[in-house]
Protein backbone atom coordinates (compact mmCIF):
# COMPACT_ATOMS: atom_id res chain seq x y z
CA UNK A 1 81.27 14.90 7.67
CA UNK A 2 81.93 18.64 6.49
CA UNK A 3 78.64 18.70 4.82
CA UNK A 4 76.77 17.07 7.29
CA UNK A 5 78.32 19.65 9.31
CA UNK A 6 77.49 22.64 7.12
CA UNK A 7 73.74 21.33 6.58
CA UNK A 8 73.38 21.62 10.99
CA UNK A 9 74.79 24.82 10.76
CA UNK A 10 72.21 26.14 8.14
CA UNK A 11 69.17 24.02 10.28
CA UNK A 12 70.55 26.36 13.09
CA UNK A 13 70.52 29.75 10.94
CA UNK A 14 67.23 28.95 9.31
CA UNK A 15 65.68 28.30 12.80
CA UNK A 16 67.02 31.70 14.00
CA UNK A 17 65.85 33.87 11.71
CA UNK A 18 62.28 31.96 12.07
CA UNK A 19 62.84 32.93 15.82
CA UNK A 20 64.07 36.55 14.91
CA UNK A 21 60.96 36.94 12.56
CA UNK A 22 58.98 35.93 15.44
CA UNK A 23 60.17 37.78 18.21
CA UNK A 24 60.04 40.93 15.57
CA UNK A 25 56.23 40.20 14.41
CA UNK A 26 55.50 40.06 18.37
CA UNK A 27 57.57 43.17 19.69
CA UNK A 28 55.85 45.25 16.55
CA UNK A 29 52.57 43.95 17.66
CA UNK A 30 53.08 44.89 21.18
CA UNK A 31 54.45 48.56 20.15
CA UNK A 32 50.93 48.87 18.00
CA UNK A 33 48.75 47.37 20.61
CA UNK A 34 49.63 49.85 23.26
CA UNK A 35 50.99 52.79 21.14
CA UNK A 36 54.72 52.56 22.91
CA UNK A 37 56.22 54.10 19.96
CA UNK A 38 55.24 56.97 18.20
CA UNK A 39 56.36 59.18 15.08
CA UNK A 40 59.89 61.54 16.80
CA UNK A 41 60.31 59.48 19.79
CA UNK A 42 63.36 59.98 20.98
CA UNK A 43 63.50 56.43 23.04
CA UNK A 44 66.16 55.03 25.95
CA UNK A 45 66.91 51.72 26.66
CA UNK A 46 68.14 50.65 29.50
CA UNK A 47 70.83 48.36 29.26
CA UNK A 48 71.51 45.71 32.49
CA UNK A 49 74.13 43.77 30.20
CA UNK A 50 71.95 41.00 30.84
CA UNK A 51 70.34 39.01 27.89
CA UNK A 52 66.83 40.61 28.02
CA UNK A 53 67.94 44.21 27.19
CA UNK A 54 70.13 43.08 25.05
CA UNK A 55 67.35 41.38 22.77
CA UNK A 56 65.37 44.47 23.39
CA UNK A 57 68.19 47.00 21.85
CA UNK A 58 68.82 44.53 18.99
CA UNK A 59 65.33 44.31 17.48
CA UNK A 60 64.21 47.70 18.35
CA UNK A 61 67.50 48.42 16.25
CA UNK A 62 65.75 45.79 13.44
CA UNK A 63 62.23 47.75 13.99
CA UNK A 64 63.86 50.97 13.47
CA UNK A 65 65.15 50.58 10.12
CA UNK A 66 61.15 49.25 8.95
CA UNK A 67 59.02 50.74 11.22
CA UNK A 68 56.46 53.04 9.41
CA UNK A 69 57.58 55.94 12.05
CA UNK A 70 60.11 57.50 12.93
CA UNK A 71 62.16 57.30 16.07
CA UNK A 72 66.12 57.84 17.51
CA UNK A 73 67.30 55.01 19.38
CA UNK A 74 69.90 55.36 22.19
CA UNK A 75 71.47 53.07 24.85
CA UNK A 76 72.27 53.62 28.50
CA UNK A 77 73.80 51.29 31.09
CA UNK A 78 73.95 52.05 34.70
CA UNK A 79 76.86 51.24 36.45
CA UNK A 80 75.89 51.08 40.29
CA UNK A 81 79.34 50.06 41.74
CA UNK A 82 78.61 46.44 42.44
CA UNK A 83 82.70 45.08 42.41
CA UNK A 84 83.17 43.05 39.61
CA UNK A 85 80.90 44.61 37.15
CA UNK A 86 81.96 44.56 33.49
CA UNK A 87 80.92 47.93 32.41
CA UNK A 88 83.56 48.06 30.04
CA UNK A 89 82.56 44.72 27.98
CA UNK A 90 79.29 46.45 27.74
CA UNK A 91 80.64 50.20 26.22
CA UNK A 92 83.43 47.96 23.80
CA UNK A 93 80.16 46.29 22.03
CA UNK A 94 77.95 49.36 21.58
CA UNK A 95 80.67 51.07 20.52
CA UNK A 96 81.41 48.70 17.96
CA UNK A 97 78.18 48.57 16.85
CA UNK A 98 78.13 52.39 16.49
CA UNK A 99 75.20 53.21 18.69
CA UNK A 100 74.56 56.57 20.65
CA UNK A 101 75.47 54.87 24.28
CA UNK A 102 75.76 56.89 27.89
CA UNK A 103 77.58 54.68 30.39
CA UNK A 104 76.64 56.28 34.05
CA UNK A 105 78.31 55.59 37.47
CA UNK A 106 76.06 55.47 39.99
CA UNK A 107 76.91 54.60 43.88
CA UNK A 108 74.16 51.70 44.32
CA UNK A 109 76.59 49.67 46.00
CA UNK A 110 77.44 52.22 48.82
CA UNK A 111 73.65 53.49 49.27
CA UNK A 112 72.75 50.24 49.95
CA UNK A 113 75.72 48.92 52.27
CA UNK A 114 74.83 52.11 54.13
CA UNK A 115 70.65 52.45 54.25
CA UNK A 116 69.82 48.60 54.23
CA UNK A 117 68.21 47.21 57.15
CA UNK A 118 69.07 43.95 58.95
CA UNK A 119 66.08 41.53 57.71
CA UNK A 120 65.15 43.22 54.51
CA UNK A 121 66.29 42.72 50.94
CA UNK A 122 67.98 44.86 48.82
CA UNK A 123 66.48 44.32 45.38
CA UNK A 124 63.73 46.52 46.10
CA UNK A 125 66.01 49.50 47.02
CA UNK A 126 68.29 48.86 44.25
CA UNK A 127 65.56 49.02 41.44
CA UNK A 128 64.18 52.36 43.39
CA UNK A 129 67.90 54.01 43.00
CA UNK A 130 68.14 52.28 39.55
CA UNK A 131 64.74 53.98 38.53
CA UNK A 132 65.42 57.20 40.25
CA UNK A 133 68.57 57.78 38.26
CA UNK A 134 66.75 57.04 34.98
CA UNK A 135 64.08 58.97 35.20
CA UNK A 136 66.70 61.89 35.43
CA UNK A 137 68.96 60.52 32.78
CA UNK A 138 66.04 60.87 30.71
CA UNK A 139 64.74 64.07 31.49
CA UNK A 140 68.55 65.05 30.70
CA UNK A 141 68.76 63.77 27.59
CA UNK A 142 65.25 64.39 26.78
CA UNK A 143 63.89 60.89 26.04
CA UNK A 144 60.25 60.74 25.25
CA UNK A 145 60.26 57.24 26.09
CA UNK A 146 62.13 54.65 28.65
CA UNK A 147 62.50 51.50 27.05
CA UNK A 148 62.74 47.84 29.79
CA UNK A 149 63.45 44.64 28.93
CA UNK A 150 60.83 42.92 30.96
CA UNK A 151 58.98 40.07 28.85
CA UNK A 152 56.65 37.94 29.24
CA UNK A 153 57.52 35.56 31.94
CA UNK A 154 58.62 38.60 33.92
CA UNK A 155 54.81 39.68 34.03
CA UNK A 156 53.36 36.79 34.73
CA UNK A 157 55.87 36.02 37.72
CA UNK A 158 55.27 39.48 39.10
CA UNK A 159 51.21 38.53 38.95
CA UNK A 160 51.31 35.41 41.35
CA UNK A 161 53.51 37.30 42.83
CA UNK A 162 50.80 40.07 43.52
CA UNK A 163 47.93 37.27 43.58
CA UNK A 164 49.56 35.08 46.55
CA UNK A 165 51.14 37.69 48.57
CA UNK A 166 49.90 41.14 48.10
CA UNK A 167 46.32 40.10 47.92
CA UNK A 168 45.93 42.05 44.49
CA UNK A 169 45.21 41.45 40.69
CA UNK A 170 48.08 43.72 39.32
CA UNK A 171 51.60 42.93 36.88
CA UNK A 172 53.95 45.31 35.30
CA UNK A 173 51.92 47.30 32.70
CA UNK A 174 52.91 46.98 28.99
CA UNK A 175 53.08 50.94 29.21
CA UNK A 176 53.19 53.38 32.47
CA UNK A 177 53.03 56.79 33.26
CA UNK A 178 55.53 57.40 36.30
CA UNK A 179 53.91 59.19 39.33
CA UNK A 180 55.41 62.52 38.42
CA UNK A 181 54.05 62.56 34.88
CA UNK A 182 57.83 63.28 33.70
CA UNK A 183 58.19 59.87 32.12
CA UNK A 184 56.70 56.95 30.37
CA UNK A 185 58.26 53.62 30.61
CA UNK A 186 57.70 50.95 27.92
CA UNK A 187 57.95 47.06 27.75
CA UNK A 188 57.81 45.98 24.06
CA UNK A 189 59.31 42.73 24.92
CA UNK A 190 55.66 42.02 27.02
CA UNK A 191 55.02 39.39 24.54
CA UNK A 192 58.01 37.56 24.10
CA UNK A 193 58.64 34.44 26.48
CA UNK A 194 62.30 34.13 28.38
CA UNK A 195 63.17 30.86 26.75
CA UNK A 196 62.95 32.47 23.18
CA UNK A 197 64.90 35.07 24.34
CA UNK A 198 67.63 32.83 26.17
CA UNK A 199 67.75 31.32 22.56
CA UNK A 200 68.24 34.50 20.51
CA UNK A 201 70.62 36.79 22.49
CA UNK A 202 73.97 34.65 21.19
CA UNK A 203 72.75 35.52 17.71
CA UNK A 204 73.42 39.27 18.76
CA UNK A 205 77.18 38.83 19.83
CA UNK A 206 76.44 40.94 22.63
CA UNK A 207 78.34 40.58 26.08
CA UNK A 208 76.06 38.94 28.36
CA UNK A 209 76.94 40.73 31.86
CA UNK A 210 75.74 39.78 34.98
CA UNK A 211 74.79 42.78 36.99
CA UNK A 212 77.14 41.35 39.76
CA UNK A 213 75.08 42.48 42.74
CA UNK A 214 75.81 39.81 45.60
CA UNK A 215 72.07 39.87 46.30
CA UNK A 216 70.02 39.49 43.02
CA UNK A 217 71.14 35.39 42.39
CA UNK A 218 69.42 34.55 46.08
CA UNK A 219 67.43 31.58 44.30
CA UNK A 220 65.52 31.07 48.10
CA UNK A 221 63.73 34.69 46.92
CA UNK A 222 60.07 34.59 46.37
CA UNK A 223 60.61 36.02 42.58
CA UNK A 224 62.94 33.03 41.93
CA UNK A 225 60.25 30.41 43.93
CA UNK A 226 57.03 31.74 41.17
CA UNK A 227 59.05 31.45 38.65
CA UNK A 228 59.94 28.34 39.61
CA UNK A 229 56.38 27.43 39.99
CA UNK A 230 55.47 28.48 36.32
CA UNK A 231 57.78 26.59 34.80
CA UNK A 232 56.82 23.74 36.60
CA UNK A 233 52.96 24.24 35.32
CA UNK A 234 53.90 25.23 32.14
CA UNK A 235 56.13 21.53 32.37
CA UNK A 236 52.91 19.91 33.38
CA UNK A 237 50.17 22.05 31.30
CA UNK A 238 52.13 22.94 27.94
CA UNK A 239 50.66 26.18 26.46
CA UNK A 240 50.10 27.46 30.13
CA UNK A 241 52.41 30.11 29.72
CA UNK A 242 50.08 31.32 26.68
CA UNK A 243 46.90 31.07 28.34
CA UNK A 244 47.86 33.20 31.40
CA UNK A 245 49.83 35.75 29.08
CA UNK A 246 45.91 36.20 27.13
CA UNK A 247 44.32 36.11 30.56
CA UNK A 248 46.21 39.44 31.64
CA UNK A 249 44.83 41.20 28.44
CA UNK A 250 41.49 39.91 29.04
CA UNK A 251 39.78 41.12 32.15
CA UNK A 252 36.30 41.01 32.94
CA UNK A 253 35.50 43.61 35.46
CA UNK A 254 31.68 42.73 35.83
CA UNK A 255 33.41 39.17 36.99
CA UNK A 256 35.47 40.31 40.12
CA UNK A 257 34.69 41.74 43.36
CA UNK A 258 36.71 45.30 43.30
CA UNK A 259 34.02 47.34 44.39
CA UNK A 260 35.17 50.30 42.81
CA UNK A 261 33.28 49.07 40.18
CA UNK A 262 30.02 48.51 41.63
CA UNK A 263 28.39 50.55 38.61
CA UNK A 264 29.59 47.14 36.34
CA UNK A 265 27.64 44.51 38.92
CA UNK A 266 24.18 46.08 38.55
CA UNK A 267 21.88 43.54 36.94
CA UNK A 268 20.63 45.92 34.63
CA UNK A 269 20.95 44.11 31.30
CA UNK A 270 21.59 47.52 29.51
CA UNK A 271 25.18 47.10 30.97
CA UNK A 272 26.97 45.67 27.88
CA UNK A 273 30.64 44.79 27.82
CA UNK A 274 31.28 48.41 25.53
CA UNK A 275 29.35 49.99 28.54
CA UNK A 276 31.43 48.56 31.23
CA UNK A 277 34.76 48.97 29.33
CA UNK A 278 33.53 53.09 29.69
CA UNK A 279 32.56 53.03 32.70
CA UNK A 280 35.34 51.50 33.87
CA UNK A 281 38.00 54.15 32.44
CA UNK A 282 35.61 56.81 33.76
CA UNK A 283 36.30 55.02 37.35
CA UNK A 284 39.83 54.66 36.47
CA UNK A 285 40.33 58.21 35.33
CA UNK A 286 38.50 59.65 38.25
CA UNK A 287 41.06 57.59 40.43
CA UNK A 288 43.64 59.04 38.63
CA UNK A 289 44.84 56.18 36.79
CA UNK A 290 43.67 56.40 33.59
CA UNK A 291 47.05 56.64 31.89
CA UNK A 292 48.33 53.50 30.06
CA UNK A 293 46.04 51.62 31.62
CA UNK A 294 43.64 50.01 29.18
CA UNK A 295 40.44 48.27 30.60
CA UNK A 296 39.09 47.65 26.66
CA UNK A 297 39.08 43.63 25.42
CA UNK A 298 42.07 44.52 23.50
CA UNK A 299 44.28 41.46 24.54
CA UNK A 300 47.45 39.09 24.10
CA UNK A 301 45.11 36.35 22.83
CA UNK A 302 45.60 36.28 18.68
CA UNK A 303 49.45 36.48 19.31
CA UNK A 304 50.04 34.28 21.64
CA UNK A 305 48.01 31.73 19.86
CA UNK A 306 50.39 31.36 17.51
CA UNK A 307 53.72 30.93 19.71
C-alpha cells in the first residue's frame, strides 16, 4: 500500500514538472515572440491573489534565473477595500519567499459604492481604478514593464466577446502601449490555457485569494456566459481552444472588410502578403496605433500545436 502510494505520488510530480516545463517553454516563447522582456527591465506584476498571477510571478521567477537577459522582478497587490479581502495571506507568502513586494490600499470599494449607477456593472469601473492606480505605482517605482496574468482563455473570451456584442474583431493584445505612452503592459501568460494553470498554481504553495468584490462572481455576466460557451465547443470540438488561439495570430487583412485597408483589396496581383503586412503597419501607424500591434504572420500556430 505505501509503495503503491509513493509510486502515485511520483506519477503526480513527474506530470508537474512536464506541465511546469510546458507552461515555461510557452511563457518564454510568448516573451520572444512579442519582445515583452528586454535586457534591464525593471518589470511589475500585478498580483490579484488569484491563481493566474500567481502562476505568472512563479515562472517569471523560474525565467529569471535562465533567461539570456537580464531583468528585476517585483510584486504588487492592490488592496481596493472590498471587506473580507485577505491582503495579509498574500504579503505572509511573498515575504516568505523573499521577493521585493508593495502591498497598496486603495479605496475601490468606496469609489464605487459612491459613483456606480443603478443598472450598470461595476467590473468595468473597478478595472479602470485598478489600472489607474498601476499605471502610477509604476511610474513611482519606475517599472519599465507591467506584467498581467491574462492567458489564453482570457483572450479568446474577450474576442466573442468583441465579435457578438461590440461588432469588432479585437482581444487583449499580447503587448500594449497605454494611451499616455507612460506604460507598457505585458501578458506572457497569452499562451497558456486556464485549465493548465488551475492545475499548476497548488504546486506554487501560494495563497489563492479571491479578490472578494461582491460583484465579480455574478455567473449571469456576459464574460462568465462566453466562457461558458467555449468550454462547451471546446467539449464538443477538442483542440478548439488551439485553433482559435492560432487564428488570433493569424489575420488576413486582404480577407476582411475594414476599409481602412482598402489599399490590401486592390486586385492588383503585385499585392503580396509581405506587401500587405507593410502596408498595413503604414495604415496602422498613420492611425496611431502602430505600437505593439503586430499585423506580420507571426502567430500562435507552432506552439499551440503542440499543447
Amino acid at each position: 500500500m505505501i509503495s503503491l502510494r509513493r509510486e502515485r505520488e511520483g506519477e503526480r510530480a513527474r506530470s508537474i514538472e512536464a506541465l511546469e516545463r510546458s507552461i515555461l517553454r510557452r511563457v518564454g516563447r510568448a516573451i520572444k515572440d512579442y519582445r515583452m522582456i528586454e535586457d534591464g527591465d525593471r518589470v511589475l506584476v500585478a498580483i490579484s491573489g488569484g491563481k493566474d498571477s500567481w502562476t505568472l510571478l512563479h515562472i517569471l521567477r523560474l525565467l529569471q534565473r535562465r533567461a539570456p537577459v537580464r531583468f528585476d522582478l517585483f510584486a504588487v497587490n492592490i488592496d481596493q477595500g472590498y471587506p473580507g479581502f485577505r491582503a495579509d495571506l498574500i504579503e505572509e507568502y511573498l515575504k516568505r519567499e523573499g521577493y521585493e513586494y508593495y502591498i497598496v490600499p486603495n479605496p475601490t470599494y468606496r469609489i464605487i459604492q459612491e459613483k456606480l449607477e443603478p443598472g450598470t456593472t461595476a467590473c468595468a469601473l473597478c478595472s479602470r481604478l485598478r489600472r489607474g492606480a498601476l499605471y502610477r505605482l509604476a511610474k513611482e517605482l519606475k517599472a519599465t514593464k507591467i506584467a498581467l496574468g491574462h492567458h489564453a482563455d482570457d483572450l479568446m473570451v474577450t474576442f466573442l466577446l468583441s465579435v457578438f456584442f461590440r461588432g469588432e474583431i479585437r482581444t487583449m493584445p499580447p503587448i500594449l502601449r497605454s494611451d499616455d505612452g507612460q506604460n507598457i503592459v505585458i501578458r506572457p501568460l497569452c499562451y497558456v490555457f486556464e485549465d493548465e494553470i488551475r492545475r499548476y498554481v497548488s504546486h506554487t504553495g501560494a495563497p489563492v485569494v479571491s479578490c472578494a468584490s461582491p460583484y465579480c462572481e455574478d455567473e449571469t455576466a456576459l464574460r462568465f456566459q462566453m466562457k461558458a460557451l467555449l468550454n462547451e465547443l471546446e467539449g464538443r470540438y477538442p483542440r478548439l481552444k488551439n485553433s482559435l488561439l492560432a487564428a488570433l495570430g493569424k489575420v488576413n487583412l486582404t480577407h476582411l472588410m475594414d476599409r481602412r485597408f482598402l489599399p490590401l483589396l486592390s486586385a492588383d496581383s503585385s499585392v503580396t502578403e509581405g506587401r500587405a503586412a507593410l502596408v498595413a503597419q503604414t495604415i496602422l501607424e498613420d492611425m496611431g496605433a502602430g505600437d505593439g500591434y503586430d499585423v506580420s504572420p507571426q502567430c500562435a500556430h507552432d506552439e499551440a500545436s503542440h499543447l
